[in-house]
PDB file of N, CA and C in Angstrom:
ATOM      1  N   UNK A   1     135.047 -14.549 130.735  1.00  0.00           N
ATOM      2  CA  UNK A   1     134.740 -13.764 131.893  1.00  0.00           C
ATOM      3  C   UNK A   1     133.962 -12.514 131.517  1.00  0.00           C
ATOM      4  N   UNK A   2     132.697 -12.465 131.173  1.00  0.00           N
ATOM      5  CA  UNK A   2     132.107 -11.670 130.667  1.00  0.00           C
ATOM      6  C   UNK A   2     130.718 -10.660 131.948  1.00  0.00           C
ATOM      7  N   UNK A   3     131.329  -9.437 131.324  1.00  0.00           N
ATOM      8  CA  UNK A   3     130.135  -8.888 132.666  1.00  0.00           C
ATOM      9  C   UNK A   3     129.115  -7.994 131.558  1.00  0.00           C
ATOM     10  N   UNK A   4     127.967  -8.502 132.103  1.00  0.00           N
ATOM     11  CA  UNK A   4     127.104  -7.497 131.181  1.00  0.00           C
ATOM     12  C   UNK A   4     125.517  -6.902 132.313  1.00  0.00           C
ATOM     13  N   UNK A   5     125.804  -5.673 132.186  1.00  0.00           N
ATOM     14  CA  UNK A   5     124.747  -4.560 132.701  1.00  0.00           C
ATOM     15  C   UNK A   5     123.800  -4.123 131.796  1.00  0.00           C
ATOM     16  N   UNK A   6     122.826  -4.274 132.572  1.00  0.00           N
ATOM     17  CA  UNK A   6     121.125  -3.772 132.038  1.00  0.00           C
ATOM     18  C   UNK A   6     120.628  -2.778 133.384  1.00  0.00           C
ATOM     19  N   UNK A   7     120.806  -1.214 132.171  1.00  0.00           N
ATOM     20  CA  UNK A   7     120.319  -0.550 133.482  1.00  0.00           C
ATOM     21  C   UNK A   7     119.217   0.090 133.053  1.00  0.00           C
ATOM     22  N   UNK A   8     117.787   0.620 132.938  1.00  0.00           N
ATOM     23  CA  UNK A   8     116.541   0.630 132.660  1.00  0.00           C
ATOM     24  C   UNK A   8     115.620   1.378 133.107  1.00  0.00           C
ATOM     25  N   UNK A   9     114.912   2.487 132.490  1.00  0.00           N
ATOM     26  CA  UNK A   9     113.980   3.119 133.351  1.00  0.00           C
ATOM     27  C   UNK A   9     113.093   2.600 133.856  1.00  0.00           C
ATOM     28  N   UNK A  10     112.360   1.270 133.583  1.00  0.00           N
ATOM     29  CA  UNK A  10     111.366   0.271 133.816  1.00  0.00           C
ATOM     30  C   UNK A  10     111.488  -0.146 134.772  1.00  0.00           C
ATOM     31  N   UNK A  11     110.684  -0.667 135.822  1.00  0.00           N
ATOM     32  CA  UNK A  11     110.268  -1.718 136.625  1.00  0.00           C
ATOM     33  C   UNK A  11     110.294  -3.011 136.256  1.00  0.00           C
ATOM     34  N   UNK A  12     111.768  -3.492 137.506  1.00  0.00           N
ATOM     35  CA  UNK A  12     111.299  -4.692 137.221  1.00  0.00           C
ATOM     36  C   UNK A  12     111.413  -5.637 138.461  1.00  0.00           C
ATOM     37  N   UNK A  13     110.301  -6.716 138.095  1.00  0.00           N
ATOM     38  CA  UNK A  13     109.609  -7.443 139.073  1.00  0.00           C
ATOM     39  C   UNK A  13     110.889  -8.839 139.024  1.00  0.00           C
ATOM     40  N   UNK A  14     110.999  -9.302 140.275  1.00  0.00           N
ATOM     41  CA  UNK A  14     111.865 -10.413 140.732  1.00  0.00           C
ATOM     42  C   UNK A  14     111.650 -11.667 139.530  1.00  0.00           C
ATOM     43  N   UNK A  15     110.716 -11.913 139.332  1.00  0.00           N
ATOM     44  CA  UNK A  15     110.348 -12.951 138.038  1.00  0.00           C
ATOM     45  C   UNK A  15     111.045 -12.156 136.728  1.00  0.00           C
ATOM     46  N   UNK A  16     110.977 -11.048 136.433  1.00  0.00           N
ATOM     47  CA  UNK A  16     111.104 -10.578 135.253  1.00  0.00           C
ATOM     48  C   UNK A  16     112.655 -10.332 135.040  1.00  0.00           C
ATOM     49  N   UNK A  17     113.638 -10.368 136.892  1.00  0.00           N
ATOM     50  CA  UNK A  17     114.599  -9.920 136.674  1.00  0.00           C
ATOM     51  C   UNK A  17     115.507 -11.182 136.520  1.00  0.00           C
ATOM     52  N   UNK A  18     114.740 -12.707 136.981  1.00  0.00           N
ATOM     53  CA  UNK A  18     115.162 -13.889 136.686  1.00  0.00           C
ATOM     54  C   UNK A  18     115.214 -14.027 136.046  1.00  0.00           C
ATOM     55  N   UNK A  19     113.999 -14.129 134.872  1.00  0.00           N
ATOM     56  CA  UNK A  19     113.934 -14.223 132.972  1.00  0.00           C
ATOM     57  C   UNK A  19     115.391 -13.462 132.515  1.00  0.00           C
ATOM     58  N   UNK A  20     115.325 -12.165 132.784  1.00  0.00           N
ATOM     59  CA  UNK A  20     116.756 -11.259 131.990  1.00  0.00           C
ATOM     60  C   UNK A  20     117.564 -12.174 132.239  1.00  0.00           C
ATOM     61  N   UNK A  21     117.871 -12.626 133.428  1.00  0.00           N
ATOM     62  CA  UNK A  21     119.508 -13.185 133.836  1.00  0.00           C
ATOM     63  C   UNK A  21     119.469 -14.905 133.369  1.00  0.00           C
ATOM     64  N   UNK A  22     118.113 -15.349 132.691  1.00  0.00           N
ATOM     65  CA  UNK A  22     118.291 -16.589 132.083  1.00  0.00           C
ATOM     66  C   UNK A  22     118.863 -16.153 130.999  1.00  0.00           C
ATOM     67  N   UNK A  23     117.677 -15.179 129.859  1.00  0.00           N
ATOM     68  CA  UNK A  23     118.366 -15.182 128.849  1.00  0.00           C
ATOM     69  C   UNK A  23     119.715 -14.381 128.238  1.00  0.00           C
ATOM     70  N   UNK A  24     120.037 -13.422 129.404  1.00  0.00           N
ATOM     71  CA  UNK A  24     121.727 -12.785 128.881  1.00  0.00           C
ATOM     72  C   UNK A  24     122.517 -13.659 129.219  1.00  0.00           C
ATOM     73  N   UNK A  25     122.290 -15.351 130.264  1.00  0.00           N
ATOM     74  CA  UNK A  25     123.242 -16.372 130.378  1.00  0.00           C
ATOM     75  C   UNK A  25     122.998 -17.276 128.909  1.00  0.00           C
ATOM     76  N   UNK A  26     121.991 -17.252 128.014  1.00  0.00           N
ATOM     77  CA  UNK A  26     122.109 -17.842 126.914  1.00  0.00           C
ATOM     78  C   UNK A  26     122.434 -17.061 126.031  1.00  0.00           C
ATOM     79  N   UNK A  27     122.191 -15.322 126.152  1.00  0.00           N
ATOM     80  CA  UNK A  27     122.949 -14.621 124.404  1.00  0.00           C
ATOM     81  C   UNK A  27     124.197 -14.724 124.775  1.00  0.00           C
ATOM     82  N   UNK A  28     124.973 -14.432 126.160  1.00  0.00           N
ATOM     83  CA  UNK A  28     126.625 -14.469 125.945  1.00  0.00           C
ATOM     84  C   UNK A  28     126.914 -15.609 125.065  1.00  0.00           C
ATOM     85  N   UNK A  29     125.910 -16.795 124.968  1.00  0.00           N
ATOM     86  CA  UNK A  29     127.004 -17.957 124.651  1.00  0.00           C
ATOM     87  C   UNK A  29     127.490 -17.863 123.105  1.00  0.00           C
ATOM     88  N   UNK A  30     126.451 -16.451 122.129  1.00  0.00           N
ATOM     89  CA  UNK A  30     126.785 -16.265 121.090  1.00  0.00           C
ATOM     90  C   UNK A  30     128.058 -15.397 120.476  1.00  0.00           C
ATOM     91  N   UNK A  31     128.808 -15.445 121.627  1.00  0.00           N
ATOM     92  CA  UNK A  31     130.154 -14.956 121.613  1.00  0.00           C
ATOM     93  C   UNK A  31     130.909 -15.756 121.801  1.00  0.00           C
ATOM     94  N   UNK A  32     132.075 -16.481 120.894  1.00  0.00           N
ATOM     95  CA  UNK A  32     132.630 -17.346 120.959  1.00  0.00           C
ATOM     96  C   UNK A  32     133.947 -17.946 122.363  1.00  0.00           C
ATOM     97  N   UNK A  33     133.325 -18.417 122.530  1.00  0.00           N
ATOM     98  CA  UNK A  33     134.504 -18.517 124.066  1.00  0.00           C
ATOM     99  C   UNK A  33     133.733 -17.983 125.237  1.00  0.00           C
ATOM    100  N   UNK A  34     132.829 -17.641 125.387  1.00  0.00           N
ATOM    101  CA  UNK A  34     132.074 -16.956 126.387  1.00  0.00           C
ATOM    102  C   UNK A  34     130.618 -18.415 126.723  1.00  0.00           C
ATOM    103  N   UNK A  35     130.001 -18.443 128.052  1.00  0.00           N
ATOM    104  CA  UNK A  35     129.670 -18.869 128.673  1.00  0.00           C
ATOM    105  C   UNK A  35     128.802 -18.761 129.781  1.00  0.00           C
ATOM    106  N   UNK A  36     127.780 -18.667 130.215  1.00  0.00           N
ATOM    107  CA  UNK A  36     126.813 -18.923 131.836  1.00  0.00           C
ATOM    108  C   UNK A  36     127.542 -18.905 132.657  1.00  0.00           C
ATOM    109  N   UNK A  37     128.545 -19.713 132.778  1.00  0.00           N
ATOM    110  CA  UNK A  37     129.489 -20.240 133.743  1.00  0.00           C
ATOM    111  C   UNK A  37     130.329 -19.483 134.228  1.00  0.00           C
ATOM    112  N   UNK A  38     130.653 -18.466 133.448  1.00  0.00           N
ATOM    113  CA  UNK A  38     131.475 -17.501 133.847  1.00  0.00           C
ATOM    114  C   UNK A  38     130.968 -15.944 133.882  1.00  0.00           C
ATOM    115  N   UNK A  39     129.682 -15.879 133.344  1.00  0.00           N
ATOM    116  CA  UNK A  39     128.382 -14.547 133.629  1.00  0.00           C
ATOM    117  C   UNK A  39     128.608 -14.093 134.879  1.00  0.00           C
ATOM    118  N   UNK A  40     128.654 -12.772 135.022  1.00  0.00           N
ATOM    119  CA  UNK A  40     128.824 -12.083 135.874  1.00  0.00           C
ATOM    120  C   UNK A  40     127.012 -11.091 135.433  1.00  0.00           C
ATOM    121  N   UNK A  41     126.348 -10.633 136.063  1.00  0.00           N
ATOM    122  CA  UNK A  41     125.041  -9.679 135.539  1.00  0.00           C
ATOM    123  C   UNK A  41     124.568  -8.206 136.712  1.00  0.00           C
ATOM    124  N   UNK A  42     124.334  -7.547 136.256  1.00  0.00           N
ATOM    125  CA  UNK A  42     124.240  -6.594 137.149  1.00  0.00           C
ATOM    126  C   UNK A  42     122.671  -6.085 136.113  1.00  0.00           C
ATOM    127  N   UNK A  43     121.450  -6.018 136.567  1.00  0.00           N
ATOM    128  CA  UNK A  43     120.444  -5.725 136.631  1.00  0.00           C
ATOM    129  C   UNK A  43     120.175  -4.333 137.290  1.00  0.00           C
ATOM    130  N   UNK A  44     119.383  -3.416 136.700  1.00  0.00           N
ATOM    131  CA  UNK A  44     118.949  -2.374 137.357  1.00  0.00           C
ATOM    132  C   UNK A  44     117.585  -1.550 137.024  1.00  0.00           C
ATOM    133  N   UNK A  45     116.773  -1.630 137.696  1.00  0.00           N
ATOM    134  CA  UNK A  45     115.651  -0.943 137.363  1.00  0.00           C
ATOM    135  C   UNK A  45     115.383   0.576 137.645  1.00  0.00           C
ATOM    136  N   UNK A  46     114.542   1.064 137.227  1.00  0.00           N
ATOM    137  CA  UNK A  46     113.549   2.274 137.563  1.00  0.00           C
ATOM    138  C   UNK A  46     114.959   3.316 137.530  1.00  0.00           C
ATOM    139  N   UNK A  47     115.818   3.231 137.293  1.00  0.00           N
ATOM    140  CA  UNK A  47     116.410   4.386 136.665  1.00  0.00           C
ATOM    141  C   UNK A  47     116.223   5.989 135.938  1.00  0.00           C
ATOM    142  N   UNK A  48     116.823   6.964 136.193  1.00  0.00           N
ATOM    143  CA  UNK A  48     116.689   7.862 135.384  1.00  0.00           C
ATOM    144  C   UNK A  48     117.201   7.692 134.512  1.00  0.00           C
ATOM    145  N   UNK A  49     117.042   7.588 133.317  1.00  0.00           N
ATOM    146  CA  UNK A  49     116.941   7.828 132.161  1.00  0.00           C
ATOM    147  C   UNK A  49     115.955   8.548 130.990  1.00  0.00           C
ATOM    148  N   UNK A  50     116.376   9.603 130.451  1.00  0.00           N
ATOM    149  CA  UNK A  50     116.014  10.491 128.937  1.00  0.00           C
ATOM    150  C   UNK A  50     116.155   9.849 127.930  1.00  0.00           C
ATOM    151  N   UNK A  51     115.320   9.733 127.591  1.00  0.00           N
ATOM    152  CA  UNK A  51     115.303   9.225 125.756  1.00  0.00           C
ATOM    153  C   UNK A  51     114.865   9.822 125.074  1.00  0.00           C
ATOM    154  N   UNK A  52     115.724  10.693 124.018  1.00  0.00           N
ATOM    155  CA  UNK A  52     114.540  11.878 122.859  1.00  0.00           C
ATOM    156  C   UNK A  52     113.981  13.197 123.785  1.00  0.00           C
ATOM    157  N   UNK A  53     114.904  13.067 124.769  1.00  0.00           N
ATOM    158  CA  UNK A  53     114.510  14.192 125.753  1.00  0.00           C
ATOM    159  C   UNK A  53     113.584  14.364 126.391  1.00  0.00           C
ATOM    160  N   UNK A  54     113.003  12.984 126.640  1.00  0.00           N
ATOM    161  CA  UNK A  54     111.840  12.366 127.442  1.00  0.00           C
ATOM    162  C   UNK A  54     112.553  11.573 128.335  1.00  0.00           C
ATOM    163  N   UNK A  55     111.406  11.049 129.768  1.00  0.00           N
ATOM    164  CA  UNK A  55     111.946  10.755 130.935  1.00  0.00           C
ATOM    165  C   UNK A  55     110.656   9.360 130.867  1.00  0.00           C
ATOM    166  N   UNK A  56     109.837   9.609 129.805  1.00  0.00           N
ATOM    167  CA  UNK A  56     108.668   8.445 130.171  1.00  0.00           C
ATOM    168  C   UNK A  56     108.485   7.351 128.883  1.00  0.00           C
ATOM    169  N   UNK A  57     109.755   7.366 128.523  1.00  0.00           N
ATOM    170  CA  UNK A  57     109.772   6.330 127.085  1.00  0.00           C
ATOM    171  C   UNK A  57     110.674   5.230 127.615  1.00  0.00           C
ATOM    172  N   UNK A  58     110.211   4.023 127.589  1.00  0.00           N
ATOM    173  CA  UNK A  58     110.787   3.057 128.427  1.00  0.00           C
ATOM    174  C   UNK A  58     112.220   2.815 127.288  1.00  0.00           C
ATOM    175  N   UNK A  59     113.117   2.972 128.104  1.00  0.00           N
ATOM    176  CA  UNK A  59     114.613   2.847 127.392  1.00  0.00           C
ATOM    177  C   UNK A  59     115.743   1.888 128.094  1.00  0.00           C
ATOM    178  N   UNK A  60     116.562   1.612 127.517  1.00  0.00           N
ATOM    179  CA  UNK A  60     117.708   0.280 128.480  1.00  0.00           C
ATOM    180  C   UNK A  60     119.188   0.952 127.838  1.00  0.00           C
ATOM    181  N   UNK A  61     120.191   0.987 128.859  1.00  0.00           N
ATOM    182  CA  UNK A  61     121.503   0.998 128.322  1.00  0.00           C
ATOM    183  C   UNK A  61     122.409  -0.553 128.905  1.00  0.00           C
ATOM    184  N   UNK A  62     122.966  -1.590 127.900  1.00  0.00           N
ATOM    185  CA  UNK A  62     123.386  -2.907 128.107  1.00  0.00           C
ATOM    186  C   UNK A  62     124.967  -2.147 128.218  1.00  0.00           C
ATOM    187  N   UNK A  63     125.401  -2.625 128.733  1.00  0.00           N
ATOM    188  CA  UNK A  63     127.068  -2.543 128.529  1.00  0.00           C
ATOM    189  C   UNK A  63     127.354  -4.318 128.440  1.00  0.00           C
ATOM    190  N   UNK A  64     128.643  -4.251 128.000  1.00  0.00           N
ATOM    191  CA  UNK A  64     128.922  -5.958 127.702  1.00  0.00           C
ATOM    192  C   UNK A  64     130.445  -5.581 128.163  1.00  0.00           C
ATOM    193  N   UNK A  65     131.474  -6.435 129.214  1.00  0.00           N
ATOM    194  CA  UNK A  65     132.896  -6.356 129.042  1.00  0.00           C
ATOM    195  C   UNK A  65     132.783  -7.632 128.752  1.00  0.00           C
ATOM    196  N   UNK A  66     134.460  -7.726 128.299  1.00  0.00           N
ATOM    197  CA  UNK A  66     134.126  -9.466 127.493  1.00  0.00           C
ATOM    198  C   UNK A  66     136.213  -9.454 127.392  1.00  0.00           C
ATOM    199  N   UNK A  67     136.521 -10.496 127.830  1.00  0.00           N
ATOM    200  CA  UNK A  67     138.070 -10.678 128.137  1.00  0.00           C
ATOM    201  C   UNK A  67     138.570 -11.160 126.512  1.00  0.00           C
ATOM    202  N   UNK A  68     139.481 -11.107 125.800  1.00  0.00           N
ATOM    203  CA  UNK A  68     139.873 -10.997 124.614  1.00  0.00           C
ATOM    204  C   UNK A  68     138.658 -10.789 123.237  1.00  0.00           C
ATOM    205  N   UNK A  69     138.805 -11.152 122.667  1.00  0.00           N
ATOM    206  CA  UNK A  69     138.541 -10.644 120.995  1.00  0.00           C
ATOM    207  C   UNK A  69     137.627 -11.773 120.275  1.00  0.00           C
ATOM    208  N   UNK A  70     136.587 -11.233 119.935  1.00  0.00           N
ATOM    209  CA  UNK A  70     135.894 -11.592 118.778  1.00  0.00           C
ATOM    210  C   UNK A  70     135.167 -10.909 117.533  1.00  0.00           C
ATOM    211  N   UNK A  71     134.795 -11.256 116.682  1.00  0.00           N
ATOM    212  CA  UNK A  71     134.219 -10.360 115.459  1.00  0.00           C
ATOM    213  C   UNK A  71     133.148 -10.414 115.482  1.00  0.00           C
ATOM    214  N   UNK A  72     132.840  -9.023 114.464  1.00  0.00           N
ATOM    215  CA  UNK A  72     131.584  -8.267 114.861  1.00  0.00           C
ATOM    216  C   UNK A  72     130.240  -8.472 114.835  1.00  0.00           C
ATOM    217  N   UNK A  73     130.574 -10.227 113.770  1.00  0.00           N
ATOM    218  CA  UNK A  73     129.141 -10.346 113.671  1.00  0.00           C
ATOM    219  C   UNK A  73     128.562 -11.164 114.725  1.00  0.00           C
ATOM    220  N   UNK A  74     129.088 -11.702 115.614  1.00  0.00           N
ATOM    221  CA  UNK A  74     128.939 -12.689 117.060  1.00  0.00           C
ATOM    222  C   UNK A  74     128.910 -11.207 118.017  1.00  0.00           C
ATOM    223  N   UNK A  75     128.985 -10.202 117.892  1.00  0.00           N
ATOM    224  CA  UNK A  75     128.636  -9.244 118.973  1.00  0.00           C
ATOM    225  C   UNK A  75     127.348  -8.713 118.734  1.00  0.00           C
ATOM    226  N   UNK A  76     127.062  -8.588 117.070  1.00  0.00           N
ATOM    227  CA  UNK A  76     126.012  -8.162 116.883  1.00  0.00           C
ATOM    228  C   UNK A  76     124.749  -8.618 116.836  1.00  0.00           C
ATOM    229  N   UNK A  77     125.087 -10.647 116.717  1.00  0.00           N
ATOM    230  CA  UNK A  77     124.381 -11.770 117.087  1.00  0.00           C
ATOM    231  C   UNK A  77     123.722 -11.684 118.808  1.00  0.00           C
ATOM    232  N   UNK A  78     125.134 -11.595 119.444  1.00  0.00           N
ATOM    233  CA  UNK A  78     124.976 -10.850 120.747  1.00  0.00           C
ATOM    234  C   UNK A  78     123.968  -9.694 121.527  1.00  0.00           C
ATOM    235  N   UNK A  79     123.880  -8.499 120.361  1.00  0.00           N
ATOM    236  CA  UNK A  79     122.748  -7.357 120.608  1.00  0.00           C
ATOM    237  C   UNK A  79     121.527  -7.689 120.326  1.00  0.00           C
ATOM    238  N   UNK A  80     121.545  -8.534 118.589  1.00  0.00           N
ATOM    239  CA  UNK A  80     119.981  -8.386 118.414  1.00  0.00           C
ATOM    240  C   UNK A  80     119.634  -9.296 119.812  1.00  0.00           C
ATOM    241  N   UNK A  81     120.308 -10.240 120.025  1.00  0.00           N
ATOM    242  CA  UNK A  81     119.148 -10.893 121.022  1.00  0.00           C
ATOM    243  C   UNK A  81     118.904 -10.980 122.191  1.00  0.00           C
ATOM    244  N   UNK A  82     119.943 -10.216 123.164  1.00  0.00           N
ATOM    245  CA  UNK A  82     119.653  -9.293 124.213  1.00  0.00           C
ATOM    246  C   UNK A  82     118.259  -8.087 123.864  1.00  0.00           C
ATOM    247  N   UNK A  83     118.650  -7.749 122.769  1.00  0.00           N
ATOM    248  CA  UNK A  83     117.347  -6.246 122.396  1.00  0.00           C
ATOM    249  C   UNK A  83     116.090  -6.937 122.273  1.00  0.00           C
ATOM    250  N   UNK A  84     116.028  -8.438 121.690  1.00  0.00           N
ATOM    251  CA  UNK A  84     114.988  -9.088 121.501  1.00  0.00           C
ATOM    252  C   UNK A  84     114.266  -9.600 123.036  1.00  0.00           C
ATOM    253  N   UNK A  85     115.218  -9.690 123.901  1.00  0.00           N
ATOM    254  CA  UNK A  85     115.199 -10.496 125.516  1.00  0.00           C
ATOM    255  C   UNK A  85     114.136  -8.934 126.087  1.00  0.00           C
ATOM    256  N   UNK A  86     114.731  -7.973 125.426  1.00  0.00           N
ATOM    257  CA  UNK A  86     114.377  -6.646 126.345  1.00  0.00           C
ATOM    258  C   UNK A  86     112.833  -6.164 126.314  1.00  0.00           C
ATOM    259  N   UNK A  87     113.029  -6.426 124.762  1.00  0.00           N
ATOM    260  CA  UNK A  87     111.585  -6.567 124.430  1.00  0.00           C
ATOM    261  C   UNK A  87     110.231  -7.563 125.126  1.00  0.00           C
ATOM    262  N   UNK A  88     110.775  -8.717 124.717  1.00  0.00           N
ATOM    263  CA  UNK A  88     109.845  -9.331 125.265  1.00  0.00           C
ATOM    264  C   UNK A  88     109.604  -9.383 126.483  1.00  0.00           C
ATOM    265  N   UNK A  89     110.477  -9.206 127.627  1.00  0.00           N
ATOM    266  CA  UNK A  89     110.907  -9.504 128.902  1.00  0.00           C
ATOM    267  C   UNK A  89     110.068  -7.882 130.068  1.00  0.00           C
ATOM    268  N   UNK A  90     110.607  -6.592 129.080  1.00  0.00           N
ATOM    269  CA  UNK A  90     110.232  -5.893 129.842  1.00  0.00           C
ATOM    270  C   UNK A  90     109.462  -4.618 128.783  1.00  0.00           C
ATOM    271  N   UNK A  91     109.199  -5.238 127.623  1.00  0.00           N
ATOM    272  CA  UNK A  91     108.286  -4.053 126.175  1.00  0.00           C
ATOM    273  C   UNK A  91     109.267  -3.258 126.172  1.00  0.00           C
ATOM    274  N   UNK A  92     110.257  -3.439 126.383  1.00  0.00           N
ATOM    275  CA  UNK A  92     111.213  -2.260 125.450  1.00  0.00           C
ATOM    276  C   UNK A  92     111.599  -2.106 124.267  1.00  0.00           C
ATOM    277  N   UNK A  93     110.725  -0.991 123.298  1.00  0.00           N
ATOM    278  CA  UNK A  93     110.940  -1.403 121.909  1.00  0.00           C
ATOM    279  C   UNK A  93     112.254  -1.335 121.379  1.00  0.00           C
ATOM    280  N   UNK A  94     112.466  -2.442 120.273  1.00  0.00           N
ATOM    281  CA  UNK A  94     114.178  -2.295 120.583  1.00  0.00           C
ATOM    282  C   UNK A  94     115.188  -0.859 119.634  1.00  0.00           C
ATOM    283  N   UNK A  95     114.370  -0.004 119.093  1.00  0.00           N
ATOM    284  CA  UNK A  95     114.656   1.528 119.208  1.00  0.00           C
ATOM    285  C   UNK A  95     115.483   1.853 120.222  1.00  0.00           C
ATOM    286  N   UNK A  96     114.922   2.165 121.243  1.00  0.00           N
ATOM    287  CA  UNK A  96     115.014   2.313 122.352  1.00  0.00           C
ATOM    288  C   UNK A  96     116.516   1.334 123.415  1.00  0.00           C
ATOM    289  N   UNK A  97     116.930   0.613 123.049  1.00  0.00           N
ATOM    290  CA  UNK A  97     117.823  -0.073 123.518  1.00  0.00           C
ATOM    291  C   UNK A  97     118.783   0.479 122.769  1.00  0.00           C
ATOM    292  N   UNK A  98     120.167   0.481 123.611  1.00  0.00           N
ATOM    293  CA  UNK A  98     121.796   0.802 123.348  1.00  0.00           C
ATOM    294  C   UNK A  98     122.408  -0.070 123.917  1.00  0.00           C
ATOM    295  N   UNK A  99     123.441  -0.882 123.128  1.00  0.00           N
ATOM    296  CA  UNK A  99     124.224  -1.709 123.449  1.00  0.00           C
ATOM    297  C   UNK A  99     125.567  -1.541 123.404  1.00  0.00           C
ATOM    298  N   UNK A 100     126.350  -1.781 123.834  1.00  0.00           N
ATOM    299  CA  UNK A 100     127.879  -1.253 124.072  1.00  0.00           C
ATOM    300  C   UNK A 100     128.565  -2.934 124.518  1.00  0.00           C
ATOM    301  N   UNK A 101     129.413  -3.005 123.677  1.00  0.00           N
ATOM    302  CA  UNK A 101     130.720  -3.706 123.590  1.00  0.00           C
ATOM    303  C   UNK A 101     132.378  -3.632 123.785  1.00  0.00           C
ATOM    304  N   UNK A 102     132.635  -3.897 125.287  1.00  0.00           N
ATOM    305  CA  UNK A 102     134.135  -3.444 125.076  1.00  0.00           C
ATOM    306  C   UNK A 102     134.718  -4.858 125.284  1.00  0.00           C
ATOM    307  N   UNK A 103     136.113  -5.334 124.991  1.00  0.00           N
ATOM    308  CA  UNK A 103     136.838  -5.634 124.861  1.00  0.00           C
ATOM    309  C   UNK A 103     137.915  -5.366 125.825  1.00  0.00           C
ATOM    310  N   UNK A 104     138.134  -6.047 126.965  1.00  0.00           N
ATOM    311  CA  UNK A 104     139.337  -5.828 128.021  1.00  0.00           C
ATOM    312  C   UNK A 104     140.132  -6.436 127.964  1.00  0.00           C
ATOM    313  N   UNK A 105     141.438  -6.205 127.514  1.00  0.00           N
ATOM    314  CA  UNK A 105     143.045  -6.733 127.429  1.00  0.00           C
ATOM    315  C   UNK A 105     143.629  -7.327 128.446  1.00  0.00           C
ATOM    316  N   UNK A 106     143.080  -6.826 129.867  1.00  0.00           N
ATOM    317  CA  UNK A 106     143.401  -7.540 130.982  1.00  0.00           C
ATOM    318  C   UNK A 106     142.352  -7.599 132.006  1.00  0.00           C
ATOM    319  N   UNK A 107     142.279  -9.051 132.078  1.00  0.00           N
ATOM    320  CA  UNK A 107     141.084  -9.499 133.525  1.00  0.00           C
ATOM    321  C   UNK A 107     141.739 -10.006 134.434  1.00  0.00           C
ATOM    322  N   UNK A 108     141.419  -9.398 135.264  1.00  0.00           N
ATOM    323  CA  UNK A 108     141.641 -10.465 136.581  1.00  0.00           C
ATOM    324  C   UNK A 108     140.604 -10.822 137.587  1.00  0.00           C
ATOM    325  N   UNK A 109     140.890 -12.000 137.979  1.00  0.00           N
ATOM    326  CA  UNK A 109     140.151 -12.528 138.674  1.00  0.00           C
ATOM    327  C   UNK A 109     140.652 -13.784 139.763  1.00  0.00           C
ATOM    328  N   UNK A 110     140.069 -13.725 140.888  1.00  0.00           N
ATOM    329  CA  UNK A 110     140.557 -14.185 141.996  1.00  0.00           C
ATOM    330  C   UNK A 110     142.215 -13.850 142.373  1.00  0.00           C
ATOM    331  N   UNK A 111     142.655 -12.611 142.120  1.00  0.00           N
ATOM    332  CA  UNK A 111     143.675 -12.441 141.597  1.00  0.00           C
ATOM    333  C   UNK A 111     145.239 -12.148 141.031  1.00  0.00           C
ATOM    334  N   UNK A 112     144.770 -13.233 140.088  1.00  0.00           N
ATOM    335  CA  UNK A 112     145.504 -13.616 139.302  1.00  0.00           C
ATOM    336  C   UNK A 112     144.918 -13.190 137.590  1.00  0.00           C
TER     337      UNK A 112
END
């Protein structure tokens, strides 16, 4: 049950915001137990965001929640290729990208 946010100073176009939500439904799957099927995505463009104390350097903050536990190198499998998606998808050099990983002890859903 994984939710992951892309929020972005960039513009982005309905095609470009389809591409993101193909490929963050294929990097979750590099987290073991995680899935498309259960992707939750929250997209956001043209944001304020500062980077380096600039307002005109195209920048992304990802958050990832993700329902029990995996190791670090399947999260970090996880970043490069979201940062790689960001890049290609919307030129965000991947400098510029922050990724965040939490881990929630309790999900619920429909709920239960």
């Amino acid at each position: 049950m994984p939710m992951v946010g892309v929020i972005t100073n960039v513009s982005i176009s309905g095609s470009a915001r389809a591409e993101l939500a193909r490929g963050l439904g294929e990097a979750v799957q590099l987290i073991p137990g995680k899935s498309e099927s259960q992707l939750m995505i929250k997209i956001e463009g043209e944001s304020a965001i500062y980077f380096k104390g600039r307002d005109d350097l195209p920048a992304a903050y990802v958050w990832t929640d993700v329902s029990g536990h995996a190791d670090g190198a399947a999260y970090k499998a996880f970043g490069a290729a979201v940062t790689r998606l960001l890049g290609k998808v919307l030129a965000i050099p991947g400098g510029n990208v922050y990724l965040t990983v939490r881990e929630i002890p309790v999900w619920v859903v429909n709920g239960e």
